[in-house]
N, C-alpha and C. Protein backbone atom coordinates (compact mmCIF):
# COMPACT_ATOMS: atom_id res chain seq x y z
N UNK A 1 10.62 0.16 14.74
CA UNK A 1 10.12 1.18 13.85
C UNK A 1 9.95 0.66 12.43
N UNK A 2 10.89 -0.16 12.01
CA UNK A 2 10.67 -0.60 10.54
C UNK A 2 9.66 -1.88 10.34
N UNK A 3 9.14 -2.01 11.31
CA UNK A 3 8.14 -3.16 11.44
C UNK A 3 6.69 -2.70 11.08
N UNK A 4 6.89 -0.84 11.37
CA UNK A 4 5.50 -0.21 11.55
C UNK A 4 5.30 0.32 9.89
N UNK A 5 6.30 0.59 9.40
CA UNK A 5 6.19 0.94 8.21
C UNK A 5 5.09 0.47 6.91
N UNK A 6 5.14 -0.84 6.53
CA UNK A 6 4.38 -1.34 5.68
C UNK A 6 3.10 -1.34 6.54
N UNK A 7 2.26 -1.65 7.82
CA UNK A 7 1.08 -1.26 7.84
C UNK A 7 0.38 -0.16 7.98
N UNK A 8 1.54 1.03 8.05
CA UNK A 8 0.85 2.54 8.29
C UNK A 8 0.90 2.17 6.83
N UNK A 9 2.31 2.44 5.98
CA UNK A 9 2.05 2.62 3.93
C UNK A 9 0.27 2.18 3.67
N UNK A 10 0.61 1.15 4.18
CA UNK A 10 -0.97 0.72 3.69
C UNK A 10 -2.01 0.75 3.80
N UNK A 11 -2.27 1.21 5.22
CA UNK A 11 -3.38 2.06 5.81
C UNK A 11 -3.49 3.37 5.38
N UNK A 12 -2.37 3.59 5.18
CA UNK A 12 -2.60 5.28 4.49
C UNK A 12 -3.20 5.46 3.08
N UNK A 13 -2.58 4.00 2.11
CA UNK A 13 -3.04 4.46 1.12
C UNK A 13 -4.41 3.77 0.55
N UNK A 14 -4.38 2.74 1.46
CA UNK A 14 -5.88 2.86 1.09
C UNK A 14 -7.04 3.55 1.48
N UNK A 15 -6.58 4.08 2.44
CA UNK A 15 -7.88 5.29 2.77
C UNK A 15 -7.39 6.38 1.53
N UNK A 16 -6.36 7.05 1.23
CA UNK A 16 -6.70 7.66 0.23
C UNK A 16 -7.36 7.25 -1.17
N UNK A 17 -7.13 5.70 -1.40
CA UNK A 17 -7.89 5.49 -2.62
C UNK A 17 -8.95 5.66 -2.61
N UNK A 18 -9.68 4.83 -0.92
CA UNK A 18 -11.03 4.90 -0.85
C UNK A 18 -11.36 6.53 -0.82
N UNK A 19 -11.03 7.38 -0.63
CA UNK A 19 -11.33 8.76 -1.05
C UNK A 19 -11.53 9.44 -1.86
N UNK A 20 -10.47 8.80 -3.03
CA UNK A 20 -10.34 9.05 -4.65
C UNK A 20 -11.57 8.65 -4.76
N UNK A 21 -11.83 6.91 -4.61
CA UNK A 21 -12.52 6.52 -5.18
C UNK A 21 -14.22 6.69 -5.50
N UNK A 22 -14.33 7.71 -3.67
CA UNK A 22 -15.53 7.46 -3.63
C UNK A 22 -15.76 9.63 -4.58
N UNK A 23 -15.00 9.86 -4.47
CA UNK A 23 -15.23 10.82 -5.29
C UNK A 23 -15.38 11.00 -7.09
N UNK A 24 -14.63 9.71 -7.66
CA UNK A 24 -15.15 9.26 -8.41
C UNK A 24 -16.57 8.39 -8.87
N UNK A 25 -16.76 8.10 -7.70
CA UNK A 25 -18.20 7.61 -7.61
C UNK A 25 -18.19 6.39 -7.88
N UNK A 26 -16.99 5.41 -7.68
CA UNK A 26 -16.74 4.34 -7.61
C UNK A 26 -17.48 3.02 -6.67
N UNK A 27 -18.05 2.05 -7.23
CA UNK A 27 -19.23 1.57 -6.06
C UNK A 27 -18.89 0.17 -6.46
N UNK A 28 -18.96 -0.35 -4.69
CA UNK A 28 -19.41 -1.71 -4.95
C UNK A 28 -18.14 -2.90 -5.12
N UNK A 29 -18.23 -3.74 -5.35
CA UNK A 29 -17.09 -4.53 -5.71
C UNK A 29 -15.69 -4.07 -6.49
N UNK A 30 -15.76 -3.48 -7.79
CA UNK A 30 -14.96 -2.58 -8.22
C UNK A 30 -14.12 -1.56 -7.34
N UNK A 31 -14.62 -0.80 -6.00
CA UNK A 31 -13.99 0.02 -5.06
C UNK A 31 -13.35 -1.30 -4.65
N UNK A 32 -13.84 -2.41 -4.02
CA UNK A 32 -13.26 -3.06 -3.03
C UNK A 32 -11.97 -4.06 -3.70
N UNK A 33 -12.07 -4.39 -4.94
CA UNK A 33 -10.82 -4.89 -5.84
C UNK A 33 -9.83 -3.67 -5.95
N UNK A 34 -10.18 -2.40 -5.91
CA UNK A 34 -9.60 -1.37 -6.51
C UNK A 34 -8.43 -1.44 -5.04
N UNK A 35 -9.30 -1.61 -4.09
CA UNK A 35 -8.15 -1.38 -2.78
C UNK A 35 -7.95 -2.52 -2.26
N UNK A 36 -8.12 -3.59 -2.99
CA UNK A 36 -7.11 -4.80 -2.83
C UNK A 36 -6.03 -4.87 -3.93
N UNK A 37 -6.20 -4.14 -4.55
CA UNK A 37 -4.97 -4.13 -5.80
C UNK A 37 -3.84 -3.06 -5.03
N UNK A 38 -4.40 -1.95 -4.99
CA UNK A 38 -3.48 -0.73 -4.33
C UNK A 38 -2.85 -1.48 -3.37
N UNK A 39 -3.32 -2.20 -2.43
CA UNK A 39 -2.69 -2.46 -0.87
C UNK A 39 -1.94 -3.69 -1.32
N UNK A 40 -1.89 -4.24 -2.03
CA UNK A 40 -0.98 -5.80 -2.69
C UNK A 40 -0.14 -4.70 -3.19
N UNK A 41 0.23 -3.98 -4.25
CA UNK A 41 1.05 -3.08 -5.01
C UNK A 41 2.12 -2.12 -3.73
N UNK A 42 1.34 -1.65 -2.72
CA UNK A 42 2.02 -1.23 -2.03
C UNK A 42 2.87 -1.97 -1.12
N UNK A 43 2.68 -3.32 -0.58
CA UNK A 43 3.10 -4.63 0.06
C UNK A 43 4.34 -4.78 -0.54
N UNK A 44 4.38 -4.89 -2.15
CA UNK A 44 5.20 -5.39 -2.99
C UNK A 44 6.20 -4.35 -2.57
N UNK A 45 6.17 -3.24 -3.13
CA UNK A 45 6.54 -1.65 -3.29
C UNK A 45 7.77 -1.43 -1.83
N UNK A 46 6.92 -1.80 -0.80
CA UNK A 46 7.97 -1.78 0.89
C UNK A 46 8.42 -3.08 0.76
N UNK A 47 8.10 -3.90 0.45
CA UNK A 47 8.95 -4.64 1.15
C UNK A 47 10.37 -5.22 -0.29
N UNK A 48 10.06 -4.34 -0.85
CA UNK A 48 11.39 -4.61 -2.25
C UNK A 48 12.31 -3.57 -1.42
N UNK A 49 11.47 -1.91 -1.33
CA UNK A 49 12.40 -0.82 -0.75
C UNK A 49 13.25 -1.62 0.68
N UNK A 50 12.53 -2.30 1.61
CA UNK A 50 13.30 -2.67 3.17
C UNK A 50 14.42 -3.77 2.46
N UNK A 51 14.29 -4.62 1.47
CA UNK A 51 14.93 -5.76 1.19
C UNK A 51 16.24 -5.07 0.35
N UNK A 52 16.13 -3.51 -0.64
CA UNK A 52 17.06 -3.31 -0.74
C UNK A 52 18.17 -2.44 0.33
N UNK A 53 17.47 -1.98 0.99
CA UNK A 53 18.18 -1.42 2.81
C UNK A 53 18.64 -1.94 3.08
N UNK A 54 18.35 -2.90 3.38
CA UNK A 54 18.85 -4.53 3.97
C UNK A 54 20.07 -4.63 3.28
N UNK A 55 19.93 -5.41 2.24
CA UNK A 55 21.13 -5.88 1.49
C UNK A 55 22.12 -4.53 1.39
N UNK A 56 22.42 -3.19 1.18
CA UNK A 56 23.11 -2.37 1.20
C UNK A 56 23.60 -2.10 2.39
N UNK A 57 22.87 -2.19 3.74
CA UNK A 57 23.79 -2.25 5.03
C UNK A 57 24.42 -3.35 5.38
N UNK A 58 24.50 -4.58 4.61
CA UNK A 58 24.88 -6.48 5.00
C UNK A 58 26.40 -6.05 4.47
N UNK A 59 26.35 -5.25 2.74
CA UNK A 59 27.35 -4.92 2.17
C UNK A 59 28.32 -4.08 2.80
């Protein structure tokens, strides 16, 4: 189960950006950096949260 975590997070949120985005009217290269930034940020984001889980159940 904790394996599934970071690729749903990230599937989830980049379809919502791309949603934001396209309602902002966001086009083109700019959308597609926009949700390579979000999905790196969110990568970071889980796998700090699983690494501090981790270390608090080792303790």
């Amino acid at each position: 189960m904790n394996k599934l975590i970071l690729p749903v997070a990230i599937f989830v949120s980049v379809m919502l950006t791309g949603k934001i985005s396209e309602h902002f009217g966001v086009e083109g290269s700019w959308k597609i950096g926009l949700l390579c930034l979000v999905a790196a940020a969110v990568q970071i984001a889980v796998t700090r949260y699983q690494r501090t889980q981790r270390q608090k159940s080792q303790s």
